[in-house]
Protein backbone atom coordinates (compact mmCIF):
# COMPACT_ATOMS: atom_id res chain seq x y z
CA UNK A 1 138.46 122.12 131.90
CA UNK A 2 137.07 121.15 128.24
CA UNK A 3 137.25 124.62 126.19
CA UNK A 4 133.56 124.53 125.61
CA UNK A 5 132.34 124.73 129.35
CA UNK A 6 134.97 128.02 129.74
CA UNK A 7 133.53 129.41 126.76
CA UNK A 8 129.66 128.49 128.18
CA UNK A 9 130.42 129.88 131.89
CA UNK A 10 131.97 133.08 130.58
CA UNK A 11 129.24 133.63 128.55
CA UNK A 12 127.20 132.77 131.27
CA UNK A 13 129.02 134.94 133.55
CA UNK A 14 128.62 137.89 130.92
CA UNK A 15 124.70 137.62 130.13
CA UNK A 16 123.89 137.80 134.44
CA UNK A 17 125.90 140.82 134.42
CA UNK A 18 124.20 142.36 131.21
CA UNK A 19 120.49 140.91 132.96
CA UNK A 20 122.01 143.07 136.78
CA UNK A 21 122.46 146.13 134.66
CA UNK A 22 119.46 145.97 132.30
CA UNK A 23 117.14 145.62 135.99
CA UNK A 24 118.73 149.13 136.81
CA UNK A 25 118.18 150.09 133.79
CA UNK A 26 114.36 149.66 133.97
CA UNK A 27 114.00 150.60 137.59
CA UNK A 28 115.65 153.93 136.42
CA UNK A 29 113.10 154.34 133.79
CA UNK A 30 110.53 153.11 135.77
CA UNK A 31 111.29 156.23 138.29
CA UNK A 32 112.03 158.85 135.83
CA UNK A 33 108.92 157.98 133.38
CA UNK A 34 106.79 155.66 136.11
CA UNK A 35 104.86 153.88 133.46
CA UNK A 36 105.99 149.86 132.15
CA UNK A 37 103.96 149.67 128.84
CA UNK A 38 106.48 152.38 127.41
CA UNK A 39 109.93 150.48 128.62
CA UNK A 40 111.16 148.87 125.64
CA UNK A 41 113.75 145.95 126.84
CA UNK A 42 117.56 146.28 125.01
CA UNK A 43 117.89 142.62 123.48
CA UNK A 44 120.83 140.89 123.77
CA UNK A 45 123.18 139.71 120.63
CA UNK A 46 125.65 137.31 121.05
CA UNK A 47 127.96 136.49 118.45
CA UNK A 48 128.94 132.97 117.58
CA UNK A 49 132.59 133.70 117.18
CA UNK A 50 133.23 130.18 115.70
CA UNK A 51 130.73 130.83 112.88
CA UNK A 52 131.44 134.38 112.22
CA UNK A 53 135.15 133.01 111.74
CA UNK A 54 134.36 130.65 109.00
CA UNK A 55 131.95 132.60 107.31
CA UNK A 56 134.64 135.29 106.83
CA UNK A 57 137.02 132.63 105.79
CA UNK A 58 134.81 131.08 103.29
CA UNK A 59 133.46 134.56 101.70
CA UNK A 60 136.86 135.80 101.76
CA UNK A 61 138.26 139.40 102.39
CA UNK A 62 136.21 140.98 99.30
CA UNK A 63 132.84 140.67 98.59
CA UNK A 64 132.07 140.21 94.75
C-alpha cells in the first residue's frame, strides 16, 4: 500500500476515535449542565508533519 493512503486511513482512523470521545464528551456535559448553547466543541488540530519538517529545516535550529 502507497505511503499516502496509510498515512490518510490512520489519520482517518484517529479523527473517528477523537469524534467517539468528543460525543461522550458532550453527552456528559449535556447531563451535568443540561443546556447545548453553553457546550463549546474542542476543535481538532492536525499537524502536517511533512510541512512542519521542512519549515524547521529551512528556518533552522535558531531563530534570528
Amino acid at each position: 500500500m502507497a505511503k499516502k493512503a496509510k498515512q490518510y486511513r490512520k489519520n482517518k482512523q484517529v479523527i473517528s476515535h477523537v469524534k467517539k470521545q468528543r460525543g461522550l464528551d458532550r453527552l456528559e456535559f449535556l447531563e451535568t449542565n443540561g443546556d447545548m448553547k453553553q457546550w463549546i466543541p474542542p476543535r481538532i488540530i492536525i499537524q502536517d508533519k511533512r510541512k512542519a519538517k521542512n519549515k524547521r529545516a529551512c528556518r533552522g535550529k535558531w531563530h534570528g
